[in-house]
C-alpha atoms as a PDB file:
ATOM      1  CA  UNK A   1       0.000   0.000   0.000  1.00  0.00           C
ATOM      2  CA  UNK A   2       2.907   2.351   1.099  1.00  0.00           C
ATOM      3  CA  UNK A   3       4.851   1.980  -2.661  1.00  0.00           C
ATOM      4  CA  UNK A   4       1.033   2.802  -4.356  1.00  0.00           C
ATOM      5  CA  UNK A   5       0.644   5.716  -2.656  1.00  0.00           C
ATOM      6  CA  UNK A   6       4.815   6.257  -2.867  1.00  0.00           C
ATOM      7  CA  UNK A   7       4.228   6.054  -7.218  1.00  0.00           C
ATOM      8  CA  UNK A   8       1.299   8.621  -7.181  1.00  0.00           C
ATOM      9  CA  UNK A   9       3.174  11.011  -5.477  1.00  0.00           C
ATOM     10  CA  UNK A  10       5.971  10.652  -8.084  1.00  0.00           C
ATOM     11  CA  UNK A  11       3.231  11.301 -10.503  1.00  0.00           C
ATOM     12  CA  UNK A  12       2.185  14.642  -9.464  1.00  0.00           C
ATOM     13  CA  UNK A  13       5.366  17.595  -9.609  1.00  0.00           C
ATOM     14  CA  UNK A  14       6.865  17.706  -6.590  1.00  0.00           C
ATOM     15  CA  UNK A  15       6.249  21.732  -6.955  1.00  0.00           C
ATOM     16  CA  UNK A  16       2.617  21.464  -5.524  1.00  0.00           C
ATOM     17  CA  UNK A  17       3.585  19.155  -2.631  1.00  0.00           C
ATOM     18  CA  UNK A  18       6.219  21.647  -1.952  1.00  0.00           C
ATOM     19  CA  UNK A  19       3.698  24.821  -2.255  1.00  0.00           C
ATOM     20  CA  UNK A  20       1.330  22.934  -0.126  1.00  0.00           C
ATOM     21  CA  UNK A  21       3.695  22.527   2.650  1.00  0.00           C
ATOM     22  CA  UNK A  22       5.004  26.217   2.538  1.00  0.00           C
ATOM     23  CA  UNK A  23       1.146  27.463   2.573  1.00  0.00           C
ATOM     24  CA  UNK A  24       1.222  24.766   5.326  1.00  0.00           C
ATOM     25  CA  UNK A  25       3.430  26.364   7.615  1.00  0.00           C
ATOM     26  CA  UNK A  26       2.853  30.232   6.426  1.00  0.00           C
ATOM     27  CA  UNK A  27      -0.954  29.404   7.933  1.00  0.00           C
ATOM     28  CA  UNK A  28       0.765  28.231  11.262  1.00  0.00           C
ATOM     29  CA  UNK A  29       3.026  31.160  11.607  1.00  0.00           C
ATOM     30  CA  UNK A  30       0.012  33.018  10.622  1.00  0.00           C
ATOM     31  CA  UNK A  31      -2.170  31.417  13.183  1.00  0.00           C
ATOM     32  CA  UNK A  32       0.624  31.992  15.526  1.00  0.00           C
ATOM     33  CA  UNK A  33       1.142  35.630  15.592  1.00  0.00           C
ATOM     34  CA  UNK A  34      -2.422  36.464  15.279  1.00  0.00           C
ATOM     35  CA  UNK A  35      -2.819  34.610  18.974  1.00  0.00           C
ATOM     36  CA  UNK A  36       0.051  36.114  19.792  1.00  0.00           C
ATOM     37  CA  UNK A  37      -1.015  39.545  19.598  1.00  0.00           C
ATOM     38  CA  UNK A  38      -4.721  38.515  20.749  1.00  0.00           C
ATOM     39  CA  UNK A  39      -2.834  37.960  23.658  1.00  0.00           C
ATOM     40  CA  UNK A  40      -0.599  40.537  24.307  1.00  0.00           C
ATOM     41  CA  UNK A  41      -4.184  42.648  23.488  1.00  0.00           C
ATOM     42  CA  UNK A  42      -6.250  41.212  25.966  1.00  0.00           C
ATOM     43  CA  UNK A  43      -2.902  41.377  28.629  1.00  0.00           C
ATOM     44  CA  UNK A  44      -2.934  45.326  27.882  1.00  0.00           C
END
């Protein structure tokens, strides 16, 4: 099951996968400095 999945992934360009995991981490930097200042609001 492992090598099917493994052989569709070499199908698709490896340019989305790595797009996806940028947006990926942008969203939880995002997500991280907007509760980060929701914080630092509500501490003011």
């Amino acid at each position: 099951r492992c090598s099917g999945t493994e052989e569709k992934l070499m199908h698709r360009p490896k340019r989305i996968l790595t797009v996806l995991i940028l947006l990926g981490e942008a969203a939880v930097i995002v997500g991280g400095l907007a509760t980060l200042f929701t914080v630092i609001d509500a501490a003011s």
